[in-house]
C-alpha atoms as a PDB file:
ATOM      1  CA  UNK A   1      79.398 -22.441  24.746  1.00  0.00           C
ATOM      2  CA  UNK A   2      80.342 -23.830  27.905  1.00  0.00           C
ATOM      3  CA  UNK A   3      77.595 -25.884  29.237  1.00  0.00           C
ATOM      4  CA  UNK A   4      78.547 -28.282  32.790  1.00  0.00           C
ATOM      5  CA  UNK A   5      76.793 -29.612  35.705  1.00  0.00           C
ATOM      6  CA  UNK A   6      79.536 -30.863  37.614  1.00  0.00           C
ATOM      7  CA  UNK A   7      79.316 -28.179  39.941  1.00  0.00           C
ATOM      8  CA  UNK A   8      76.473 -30.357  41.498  1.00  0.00           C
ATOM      9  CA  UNK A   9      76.881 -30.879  45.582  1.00  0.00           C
ATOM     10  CA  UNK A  10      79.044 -34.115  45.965  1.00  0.00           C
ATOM     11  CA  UNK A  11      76.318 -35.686  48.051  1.00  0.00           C
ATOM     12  CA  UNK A  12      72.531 -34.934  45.832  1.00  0.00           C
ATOM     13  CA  UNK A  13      72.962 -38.173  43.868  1.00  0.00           C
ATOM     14  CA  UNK A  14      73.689 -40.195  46.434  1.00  0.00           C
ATOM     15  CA  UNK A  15      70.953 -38.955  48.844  1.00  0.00           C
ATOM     16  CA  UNK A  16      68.761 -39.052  45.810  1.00  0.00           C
ATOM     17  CA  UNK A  17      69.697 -42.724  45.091  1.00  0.00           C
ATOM     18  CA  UNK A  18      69.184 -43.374  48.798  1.00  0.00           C
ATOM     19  CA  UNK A  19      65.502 -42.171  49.114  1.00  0.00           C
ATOM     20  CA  UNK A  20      64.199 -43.526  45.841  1.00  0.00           C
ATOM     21  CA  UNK A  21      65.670 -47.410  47.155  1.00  0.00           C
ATOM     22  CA  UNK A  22      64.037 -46.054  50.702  1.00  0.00           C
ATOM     23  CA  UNK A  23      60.526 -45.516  48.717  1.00  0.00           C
ATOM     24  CA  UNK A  24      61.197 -48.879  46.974  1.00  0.00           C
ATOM     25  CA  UNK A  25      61.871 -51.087  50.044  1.00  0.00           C
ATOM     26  CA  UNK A  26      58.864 -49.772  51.507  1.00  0.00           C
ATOM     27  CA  UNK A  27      57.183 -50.726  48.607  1.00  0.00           C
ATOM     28  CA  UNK A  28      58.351 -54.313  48.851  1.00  0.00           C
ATOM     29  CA  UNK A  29      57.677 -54.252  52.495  1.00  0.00           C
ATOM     30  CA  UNK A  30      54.117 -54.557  51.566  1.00  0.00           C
ATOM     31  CA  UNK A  31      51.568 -56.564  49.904  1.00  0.00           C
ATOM     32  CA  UNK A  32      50.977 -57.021  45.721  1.00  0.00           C
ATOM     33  CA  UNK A  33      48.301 -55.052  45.938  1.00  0.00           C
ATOM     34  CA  UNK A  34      49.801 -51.907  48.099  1.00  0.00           C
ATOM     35  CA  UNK A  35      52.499 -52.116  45.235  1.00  0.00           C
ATOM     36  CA  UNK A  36      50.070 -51.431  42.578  1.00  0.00           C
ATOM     37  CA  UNK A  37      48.556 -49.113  44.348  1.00  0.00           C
ATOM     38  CA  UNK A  38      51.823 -47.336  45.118  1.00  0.00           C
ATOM     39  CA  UNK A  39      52.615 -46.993  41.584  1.00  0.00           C
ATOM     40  CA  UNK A  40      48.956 -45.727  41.120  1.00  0.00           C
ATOM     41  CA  UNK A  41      49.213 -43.261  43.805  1.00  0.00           C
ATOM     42  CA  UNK A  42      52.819 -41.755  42.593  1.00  0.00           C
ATOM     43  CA  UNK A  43      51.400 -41.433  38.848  1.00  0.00           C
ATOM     44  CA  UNK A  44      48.370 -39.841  40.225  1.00  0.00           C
ATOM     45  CA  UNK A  45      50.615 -36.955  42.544  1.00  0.00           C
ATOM     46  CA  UNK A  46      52.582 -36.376  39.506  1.00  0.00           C
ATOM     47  CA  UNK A  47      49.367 -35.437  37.485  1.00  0.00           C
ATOM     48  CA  UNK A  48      47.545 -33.622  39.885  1.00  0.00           C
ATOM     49  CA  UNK A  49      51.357 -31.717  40.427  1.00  0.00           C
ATOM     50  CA  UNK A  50      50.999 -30.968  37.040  1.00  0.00           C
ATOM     51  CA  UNK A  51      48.276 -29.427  37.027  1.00  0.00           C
ATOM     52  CA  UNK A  52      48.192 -27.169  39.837  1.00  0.00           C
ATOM     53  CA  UNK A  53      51.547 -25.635  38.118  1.00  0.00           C
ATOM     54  CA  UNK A  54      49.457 -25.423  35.476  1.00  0.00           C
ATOM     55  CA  UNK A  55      46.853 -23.249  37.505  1.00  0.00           C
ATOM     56  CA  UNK A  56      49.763 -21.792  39.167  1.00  0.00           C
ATOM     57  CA  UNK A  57      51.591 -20.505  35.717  1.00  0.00           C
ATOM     58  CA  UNK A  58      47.866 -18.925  35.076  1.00  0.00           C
ATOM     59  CA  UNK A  59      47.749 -16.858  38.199  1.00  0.00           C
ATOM     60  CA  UNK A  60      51.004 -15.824  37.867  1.00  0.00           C
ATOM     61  CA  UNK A  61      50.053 -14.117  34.427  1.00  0.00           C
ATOM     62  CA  UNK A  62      47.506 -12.183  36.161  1.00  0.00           C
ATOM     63  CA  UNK A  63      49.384 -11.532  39.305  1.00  0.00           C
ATOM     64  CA  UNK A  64      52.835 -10.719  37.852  1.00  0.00           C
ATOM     65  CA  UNK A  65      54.700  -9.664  34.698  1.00  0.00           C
ATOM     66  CA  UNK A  66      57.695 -10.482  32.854  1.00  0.00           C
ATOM     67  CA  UNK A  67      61.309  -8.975  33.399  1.00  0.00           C
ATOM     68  CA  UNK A  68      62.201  -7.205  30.116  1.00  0.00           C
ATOM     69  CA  UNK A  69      64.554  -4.789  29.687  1.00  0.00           C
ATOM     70  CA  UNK A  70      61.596  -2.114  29.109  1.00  0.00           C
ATOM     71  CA  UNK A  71      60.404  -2.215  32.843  1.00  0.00           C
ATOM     72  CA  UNK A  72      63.097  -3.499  34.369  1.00  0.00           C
ATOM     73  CA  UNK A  73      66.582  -3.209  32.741  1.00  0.00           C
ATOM     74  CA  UNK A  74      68.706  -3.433  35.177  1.00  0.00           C
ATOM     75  CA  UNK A  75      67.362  -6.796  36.237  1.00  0.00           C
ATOM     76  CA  UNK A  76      66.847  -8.117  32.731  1.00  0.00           C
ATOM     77  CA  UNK A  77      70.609  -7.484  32.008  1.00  0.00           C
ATOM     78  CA  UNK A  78      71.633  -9.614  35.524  1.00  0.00           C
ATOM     79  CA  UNK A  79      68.970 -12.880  34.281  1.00  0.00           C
ATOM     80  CA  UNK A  80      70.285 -12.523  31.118  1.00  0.00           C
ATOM     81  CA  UNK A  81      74.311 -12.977  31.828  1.00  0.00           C
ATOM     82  CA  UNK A  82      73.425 -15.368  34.485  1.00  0.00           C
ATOM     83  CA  UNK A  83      71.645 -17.276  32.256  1.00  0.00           C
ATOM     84  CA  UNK A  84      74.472 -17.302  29.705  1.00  0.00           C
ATOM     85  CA  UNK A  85      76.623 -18.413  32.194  1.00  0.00           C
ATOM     86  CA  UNK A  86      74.886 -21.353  33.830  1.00  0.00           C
ATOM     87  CA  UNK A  87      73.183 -22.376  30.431  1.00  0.00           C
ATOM     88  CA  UNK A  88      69.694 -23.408  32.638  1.00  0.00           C
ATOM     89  CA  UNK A  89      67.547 -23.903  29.518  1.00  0.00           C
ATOM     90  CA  UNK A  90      64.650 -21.395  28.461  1.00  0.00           C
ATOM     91  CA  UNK A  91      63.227 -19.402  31.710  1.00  0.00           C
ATOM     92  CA  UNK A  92      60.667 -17.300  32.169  1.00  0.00           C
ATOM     93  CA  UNK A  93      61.395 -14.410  34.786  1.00  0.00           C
ATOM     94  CA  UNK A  94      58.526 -12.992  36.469  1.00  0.00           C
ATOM     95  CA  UNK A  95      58.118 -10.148  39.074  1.00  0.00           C
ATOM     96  CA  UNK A  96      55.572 -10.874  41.479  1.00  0.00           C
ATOM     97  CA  UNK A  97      54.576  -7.543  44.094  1.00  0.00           C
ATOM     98  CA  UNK A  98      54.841  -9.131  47.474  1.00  0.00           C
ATOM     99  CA  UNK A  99      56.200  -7.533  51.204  1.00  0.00           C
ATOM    100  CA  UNK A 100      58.141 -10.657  51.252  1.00  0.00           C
ATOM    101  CA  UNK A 101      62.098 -11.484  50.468  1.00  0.00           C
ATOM    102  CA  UNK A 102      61.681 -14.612  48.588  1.00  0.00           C
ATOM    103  CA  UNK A 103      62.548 -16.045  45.090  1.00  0.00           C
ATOM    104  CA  UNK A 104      61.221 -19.624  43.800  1.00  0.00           C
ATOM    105  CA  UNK A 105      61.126 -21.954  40.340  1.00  0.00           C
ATOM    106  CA  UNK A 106      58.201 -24.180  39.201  1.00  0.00           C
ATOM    107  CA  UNK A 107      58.038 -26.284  35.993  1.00  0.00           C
ATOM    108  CA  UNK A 108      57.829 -29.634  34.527  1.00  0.00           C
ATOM    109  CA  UNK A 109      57.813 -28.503  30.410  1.00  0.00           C
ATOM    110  CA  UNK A 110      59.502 -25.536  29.347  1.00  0.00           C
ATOM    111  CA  UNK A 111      59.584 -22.871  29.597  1.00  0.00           C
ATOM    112  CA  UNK A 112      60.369 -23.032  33.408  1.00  0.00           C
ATOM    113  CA  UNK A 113      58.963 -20.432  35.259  1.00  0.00           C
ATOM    114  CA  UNK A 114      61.947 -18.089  37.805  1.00  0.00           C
ATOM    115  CA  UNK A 115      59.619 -15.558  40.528  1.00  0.00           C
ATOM    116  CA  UNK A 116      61.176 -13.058  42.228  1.00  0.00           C
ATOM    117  CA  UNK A 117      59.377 -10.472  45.234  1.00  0.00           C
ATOM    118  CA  UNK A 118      59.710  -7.010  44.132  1.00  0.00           C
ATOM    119  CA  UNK A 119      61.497  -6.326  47.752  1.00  0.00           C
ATOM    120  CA  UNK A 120      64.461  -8.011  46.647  1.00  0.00           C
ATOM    121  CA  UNK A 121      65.421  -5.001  44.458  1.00  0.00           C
ATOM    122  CA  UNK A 122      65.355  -2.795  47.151  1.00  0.00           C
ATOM    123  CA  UNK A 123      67.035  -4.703  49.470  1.00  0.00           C
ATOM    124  CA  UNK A 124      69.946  -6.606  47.213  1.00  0.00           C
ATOM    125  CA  UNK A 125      72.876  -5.174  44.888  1.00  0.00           C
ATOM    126  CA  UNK A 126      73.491  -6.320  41.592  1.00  0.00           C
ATOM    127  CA  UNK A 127      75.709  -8.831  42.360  1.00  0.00           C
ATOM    128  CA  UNK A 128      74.018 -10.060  44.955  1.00  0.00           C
ATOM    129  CA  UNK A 129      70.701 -10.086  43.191  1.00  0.00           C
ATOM    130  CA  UNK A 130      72.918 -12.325  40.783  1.00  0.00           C
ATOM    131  CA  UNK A 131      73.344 -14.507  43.544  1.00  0.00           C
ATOM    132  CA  UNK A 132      69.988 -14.899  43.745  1.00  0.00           C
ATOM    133  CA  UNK A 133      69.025 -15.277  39.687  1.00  0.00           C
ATOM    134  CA  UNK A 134      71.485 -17.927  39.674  1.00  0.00           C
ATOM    135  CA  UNK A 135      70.330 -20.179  43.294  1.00  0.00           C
ATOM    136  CA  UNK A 136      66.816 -20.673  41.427  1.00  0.00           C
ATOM    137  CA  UNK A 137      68.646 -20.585  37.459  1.00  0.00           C
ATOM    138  CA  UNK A 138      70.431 -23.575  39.183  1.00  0.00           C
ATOM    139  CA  UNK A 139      67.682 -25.506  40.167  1.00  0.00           C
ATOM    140  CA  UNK A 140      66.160 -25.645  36.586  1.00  0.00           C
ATOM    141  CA  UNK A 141      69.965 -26.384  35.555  1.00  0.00           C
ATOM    142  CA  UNK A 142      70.258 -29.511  37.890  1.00  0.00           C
ATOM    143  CA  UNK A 143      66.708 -30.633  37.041  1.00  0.00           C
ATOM    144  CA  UNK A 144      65.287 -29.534  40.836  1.00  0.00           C
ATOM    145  CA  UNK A 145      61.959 -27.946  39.344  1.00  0.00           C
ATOM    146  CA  UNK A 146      60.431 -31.218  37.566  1.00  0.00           C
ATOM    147  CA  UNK A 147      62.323 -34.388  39.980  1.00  0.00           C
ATOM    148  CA  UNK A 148      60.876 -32.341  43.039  1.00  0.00           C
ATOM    149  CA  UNK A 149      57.603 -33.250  41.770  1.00  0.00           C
ATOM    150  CA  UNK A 150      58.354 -36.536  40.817  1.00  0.00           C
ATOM    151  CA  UNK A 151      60.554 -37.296  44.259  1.00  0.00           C
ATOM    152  CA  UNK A 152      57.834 -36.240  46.020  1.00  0.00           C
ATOM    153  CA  UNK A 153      55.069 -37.953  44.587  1.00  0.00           C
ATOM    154  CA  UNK A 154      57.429 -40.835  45.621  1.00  0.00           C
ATOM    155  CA  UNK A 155      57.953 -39.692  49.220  1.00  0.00           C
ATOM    156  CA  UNK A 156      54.267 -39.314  49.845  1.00  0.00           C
ATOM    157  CA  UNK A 157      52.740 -43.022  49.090  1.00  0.00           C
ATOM    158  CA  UNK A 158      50.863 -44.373  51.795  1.00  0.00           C
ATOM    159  CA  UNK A 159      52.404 -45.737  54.550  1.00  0.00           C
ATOM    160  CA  UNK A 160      52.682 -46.932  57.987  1.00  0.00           C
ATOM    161  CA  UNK A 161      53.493 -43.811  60.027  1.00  0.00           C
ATOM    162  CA  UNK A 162      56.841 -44.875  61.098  1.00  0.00           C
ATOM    163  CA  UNK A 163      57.694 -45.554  57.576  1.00  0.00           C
ATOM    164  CA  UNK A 164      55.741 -41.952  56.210  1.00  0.00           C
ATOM    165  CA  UNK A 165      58.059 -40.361  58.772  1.00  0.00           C
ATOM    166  CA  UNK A 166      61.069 -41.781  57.748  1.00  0.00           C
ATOM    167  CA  UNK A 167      60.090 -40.937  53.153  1.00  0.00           C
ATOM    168  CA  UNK A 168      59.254 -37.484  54.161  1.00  0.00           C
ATOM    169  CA  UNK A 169      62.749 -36.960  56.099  1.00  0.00           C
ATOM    170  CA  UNK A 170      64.572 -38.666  53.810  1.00  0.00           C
ATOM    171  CA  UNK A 171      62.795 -36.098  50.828  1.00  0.00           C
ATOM    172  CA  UNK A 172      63.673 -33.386  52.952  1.00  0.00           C
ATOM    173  CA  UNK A 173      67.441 -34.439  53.061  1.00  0.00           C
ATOM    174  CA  UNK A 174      67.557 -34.465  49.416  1.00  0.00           C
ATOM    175  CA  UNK A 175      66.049 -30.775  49.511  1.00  0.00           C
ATOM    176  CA  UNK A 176      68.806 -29.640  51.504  1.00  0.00           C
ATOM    177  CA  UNK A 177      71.629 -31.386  49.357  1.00  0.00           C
ATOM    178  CA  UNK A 178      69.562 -29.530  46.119  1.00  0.00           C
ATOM    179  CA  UNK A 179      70.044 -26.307  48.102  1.00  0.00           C
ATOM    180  CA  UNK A 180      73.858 -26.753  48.210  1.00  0.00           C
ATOM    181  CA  UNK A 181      73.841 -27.448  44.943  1.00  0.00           C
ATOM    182  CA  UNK A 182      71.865 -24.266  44.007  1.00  0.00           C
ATOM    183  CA  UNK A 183      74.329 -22.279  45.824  1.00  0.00           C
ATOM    184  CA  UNK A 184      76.630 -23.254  44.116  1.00  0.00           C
ATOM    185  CA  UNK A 185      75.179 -22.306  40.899  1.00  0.00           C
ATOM    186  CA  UNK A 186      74.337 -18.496  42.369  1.00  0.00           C
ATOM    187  CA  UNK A 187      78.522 -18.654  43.741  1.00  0.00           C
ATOM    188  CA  UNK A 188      78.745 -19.073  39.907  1.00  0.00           C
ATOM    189  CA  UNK A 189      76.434 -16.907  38.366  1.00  0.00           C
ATOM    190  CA  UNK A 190      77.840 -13.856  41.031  1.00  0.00           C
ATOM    191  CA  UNK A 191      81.277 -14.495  40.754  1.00  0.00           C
ATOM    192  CA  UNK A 192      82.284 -13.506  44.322  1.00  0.00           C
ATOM    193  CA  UNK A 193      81.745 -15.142  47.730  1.00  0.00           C
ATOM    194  CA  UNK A 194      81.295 -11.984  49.155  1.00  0.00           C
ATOM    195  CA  UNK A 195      78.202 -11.173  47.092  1.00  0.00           C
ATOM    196  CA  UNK A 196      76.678 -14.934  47.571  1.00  0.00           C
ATOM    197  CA  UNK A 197      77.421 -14.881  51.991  1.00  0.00           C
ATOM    198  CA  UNK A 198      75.547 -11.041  51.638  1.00  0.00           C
ATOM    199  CA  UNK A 199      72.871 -12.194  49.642  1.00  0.00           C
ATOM    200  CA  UNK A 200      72.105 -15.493  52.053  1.00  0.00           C
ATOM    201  CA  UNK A 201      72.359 -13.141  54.957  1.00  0.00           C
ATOM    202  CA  UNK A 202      69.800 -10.237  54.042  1.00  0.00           C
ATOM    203  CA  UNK A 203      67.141 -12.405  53.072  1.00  0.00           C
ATOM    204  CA  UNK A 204      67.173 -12.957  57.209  1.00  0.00           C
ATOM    205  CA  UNK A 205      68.184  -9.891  58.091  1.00  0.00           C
ATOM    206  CA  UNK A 206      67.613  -7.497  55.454  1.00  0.00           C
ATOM    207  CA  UNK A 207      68.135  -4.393  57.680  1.00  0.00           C
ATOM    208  CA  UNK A 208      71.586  -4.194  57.816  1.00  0.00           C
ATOM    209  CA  UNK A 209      73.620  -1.529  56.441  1.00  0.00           C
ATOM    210  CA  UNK A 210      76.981  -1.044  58.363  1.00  0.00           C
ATOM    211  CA  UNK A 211      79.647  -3.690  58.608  1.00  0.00           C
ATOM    212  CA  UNK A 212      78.729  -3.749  62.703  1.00  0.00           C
ATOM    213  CA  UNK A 213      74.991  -4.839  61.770  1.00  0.00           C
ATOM    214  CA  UNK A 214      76.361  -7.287  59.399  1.00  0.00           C
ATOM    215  CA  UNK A 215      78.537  -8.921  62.020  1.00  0.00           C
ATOM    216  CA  UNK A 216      75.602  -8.983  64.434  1.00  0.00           C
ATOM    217  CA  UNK A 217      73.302 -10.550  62.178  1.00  0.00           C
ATOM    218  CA  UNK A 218      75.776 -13.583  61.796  1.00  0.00           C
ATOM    219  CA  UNK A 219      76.158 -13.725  65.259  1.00  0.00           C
ATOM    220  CA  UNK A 220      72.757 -14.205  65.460  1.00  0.00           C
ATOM    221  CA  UNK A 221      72.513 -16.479  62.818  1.00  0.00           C
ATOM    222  CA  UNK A 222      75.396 -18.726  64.505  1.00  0.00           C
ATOM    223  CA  UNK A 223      73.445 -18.229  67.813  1.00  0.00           C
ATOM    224  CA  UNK A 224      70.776 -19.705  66.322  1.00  0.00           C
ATOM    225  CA  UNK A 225      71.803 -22.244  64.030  1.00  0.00           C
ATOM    226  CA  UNK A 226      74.069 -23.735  66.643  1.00  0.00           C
ATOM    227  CA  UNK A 227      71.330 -24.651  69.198  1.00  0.00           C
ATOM    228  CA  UNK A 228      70.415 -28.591  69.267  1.00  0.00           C
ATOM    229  CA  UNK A 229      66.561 -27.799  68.670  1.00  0.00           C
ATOM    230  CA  UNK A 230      67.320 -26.355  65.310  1.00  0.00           C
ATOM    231  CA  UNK A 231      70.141 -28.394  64.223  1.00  0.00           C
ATOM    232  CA  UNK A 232      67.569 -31.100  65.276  1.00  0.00           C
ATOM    233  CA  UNK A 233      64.631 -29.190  63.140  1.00  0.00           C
ATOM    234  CA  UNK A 234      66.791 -29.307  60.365  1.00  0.00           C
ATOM    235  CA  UNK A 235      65.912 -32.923  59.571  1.00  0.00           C
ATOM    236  CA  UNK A 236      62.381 -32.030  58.571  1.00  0.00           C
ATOM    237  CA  UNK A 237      63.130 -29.247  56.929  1.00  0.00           C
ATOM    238  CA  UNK A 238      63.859 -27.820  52.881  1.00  0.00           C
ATOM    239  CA  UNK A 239      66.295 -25.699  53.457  1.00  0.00           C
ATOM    240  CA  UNK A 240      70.148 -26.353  55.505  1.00  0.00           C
ATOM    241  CA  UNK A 241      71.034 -23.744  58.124  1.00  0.00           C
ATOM    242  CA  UNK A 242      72.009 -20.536  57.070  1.00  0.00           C
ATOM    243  CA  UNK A 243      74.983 -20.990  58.651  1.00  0.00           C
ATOM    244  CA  UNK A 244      75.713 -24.594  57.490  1.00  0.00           C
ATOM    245  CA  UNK A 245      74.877 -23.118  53.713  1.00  0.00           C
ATOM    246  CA  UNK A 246      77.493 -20.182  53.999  1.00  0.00           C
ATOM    247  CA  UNK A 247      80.272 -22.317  55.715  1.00  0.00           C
ATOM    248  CA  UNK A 248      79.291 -24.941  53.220  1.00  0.00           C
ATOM    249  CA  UNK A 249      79.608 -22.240  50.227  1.00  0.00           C
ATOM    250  CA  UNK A 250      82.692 -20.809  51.684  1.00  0.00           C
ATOM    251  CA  UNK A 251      84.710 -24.455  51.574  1.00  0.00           C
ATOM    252  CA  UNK A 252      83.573 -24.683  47.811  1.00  0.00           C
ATOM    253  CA  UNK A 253      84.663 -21.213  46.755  1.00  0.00           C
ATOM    254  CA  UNK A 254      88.370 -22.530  47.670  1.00  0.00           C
ATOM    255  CA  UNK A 255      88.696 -25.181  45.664  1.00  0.00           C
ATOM    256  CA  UNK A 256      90.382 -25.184  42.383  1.00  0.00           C
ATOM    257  CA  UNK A 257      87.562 -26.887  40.938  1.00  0.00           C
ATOM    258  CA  UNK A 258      84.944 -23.357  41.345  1.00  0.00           C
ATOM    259  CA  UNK A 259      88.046 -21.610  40.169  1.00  0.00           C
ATOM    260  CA  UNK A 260      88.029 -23.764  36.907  1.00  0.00           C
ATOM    261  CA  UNK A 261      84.333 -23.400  36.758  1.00  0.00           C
ATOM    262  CA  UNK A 262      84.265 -19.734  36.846  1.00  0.00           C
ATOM    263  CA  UNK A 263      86.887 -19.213  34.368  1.00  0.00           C
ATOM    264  CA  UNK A 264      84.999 -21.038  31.628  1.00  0.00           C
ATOM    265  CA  UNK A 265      81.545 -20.030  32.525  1.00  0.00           C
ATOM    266  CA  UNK A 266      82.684 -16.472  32.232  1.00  0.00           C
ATOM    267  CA  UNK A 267      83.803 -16.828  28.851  1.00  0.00           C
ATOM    268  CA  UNK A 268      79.927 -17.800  27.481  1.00  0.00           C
ATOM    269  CA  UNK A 269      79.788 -14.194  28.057  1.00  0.00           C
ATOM    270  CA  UNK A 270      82.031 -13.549  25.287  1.00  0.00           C
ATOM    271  CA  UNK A 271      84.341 -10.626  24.306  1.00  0.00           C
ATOM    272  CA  UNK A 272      81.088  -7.918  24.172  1.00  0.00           C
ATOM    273  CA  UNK A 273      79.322  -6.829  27.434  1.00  0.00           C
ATOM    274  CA  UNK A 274      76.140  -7.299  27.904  1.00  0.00           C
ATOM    275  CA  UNK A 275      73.944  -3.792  28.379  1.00  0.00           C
ATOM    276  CA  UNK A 276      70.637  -2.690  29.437  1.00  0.00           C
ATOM    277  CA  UNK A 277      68.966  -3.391  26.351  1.00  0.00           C
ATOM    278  CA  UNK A 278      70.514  -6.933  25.742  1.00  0.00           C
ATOM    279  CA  UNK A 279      67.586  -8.595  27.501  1.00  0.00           C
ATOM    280  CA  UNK A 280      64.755  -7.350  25.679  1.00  0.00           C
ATOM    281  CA  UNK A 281      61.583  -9.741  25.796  1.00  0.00           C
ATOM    282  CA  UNK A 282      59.356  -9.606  22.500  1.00  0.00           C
ATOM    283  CA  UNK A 283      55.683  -7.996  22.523  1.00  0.00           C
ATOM    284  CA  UNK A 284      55.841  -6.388  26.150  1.00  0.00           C
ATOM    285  CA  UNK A 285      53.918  -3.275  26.357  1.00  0.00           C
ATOM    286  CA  UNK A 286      55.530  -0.258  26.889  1.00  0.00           C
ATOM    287  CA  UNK A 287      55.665   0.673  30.910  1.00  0.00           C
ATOM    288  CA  UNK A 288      57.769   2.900  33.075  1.00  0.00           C
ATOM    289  CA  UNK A 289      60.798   1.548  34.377  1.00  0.00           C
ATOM    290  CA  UNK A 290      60.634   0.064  37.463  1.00  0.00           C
ATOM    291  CA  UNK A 291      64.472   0.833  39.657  1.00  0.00           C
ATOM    292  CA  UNK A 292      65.182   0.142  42.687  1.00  0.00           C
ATOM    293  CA  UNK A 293      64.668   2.693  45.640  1.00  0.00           C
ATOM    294  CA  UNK A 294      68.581   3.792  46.412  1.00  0.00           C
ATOM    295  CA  UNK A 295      70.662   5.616  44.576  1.00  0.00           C
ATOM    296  CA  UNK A 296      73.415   4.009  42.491  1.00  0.00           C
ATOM    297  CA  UNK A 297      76.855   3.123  44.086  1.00  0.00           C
ATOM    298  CA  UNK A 298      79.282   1.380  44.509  1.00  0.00           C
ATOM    299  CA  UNK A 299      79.352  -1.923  46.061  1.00  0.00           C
ATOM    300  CA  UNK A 300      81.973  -1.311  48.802  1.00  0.00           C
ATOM    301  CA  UNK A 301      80.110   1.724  49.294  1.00  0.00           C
ATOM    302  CA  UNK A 302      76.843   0.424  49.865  1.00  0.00           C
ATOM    303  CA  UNK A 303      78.132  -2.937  51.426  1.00  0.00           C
ATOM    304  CA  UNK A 304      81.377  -2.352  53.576  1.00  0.00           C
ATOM    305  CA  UNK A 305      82.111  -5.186  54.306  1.00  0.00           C
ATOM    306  CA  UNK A 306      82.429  -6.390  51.054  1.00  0.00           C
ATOM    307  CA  UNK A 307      85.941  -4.567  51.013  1.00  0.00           C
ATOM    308  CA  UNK A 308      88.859  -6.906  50.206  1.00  0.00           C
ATOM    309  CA  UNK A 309      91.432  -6.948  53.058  1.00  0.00           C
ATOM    310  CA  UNK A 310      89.007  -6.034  56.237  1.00  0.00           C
END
């Protein structure tokens, strides 16, 4: 079984490297005593972190249930190839009912728990829902869901507010290479660029349906992006552009390196296919299926402008 993290954003170490020495410096900026503290303070983030995932992981139970292939077999049979391709580790997927496009990881044991928004089946194909199973399958992958907690813990010690400015950016800026990184993992898990640049662009604009409102929407998302108040905004924030992201995941899907990765991820699927039943889940009650809205198509039919050679 093929099992590789090199697909990792060139720059995450590095930035990572950078902001713990940043934390550190600060550290030594300051008195004996502030160092104690310091190491006080981070132990006593990390704790409290786990234990509102703790509390978390117990709402969820009550709030949401578990993909299986019972319910949900179409999306149990996606989680399960992507996670035979990316090799994350055991994850829990969960289906939580929210009006909201949105999909997130949380976790410092295992299992590690993957949320998706019920919306996202009516909105995304299966490949790009793929996309989507394997951004968060990659965080658990590359570690994101437990050195978040830890990194920022770090970030967050008690300092001067030039300094607390500077942690907090410098955490953010390691968010943003994760998110890269992530990407790349979904590019993976999907298989096809197309799929991945769709995926990042409905979960702005999840509206579109003709080729014309896709080429609006990254217009708009260009528009945007390109502006010097959000390229400026980006510095405090988790999350690149959008448009930085798909130009970003474009560059990497033309390198012979994603080419080599695909090719031997795609054989931990093996010589049998996986079907709707392969993902089955152990002691789930018996429940209706839950399918998305529209009926079943093709992906060039639904999504033109997925169409090779347009």
């Amino acid at each position: 079984m093929f099992r590789s993290r090199a697909y990792r954003y060139t720059n995450e170490h590095l930035v990572l490297a950078l902001t713990i020495l940043l934390v550190l410096f600060v550290i030594l900026l300051a008195s004996t005593v502030t160092f104690c503290l310091s190491g006080v303070f981070i132990l006593g983030m990390f704790v409290l972190s786990a234990v509102l995932i703790r509390s978390h992981h117990d709402s969820l139970m009550r709030s949401a249930f578990r993909v299986d292939s019972t319910r949900t077999p179409d999306l149990a049979n996606i989680a399960a190839q992507c996670g035979m391709k990316l090799q994350p580790g055991q994850v829990d997927v969960f289906l939580v009912d929210r009006n909201q496009l949105n999909a997130y990881t949380f976790g410092i044991s295992n299992p590690k728990a993957l949320v998706l928004y019920t919306p996202l089946l009516r909105v995304m194909n299966s490949g790009e829902l793929a996309f989507i199973v394997g951004h968060e399958m990659g965080h658990v992958a590359l570690g994101h869901t437990w050195l978040n907690t830890i990194v920022g813990g770090m970030a967050g010690i008690p300092a001067p507010f030039g300094a607390a400015v500077l942690l907090y950016s410098a955490f953010r800026w390691w968010n943003r290479m994760c998110e890269f990184s992530a990407d790349r993992a979904g590019l993976l898990a999907c298989g096809d660029i197309d799929f991945a640049i769709s995926a990042l662009v409905k979960l702005v604009a999840p509206e579109i349906r003709t080729q014309q409102d896709f080429a609006r929407a990254l217009d708009l998302i260009n528009a945007r992006d390109g502006s010097a108040s959000n390229r400026l905004a980006e510095a405090f924030q988790s999350h690149p552009m959008l448009v930085r992201r798909i130009n970003t995941l474009r560059d990497y899907a033309q390198t012979p390196a994603y080419h080599h990765f695909q090719l031997a991820i795609n054989r931990n699927l093996g010589e049998r296919k996986l079907n709707l039943q392969q993902a089955v889940i152990k002691d789930q009650p018996k429940q209706p299926p839950i399918q998305a809205t529209e009926p079943e198509l093709s992906p060039e039919e639904r999504w033109p402008w997925l169409k090779r050679g347009e």
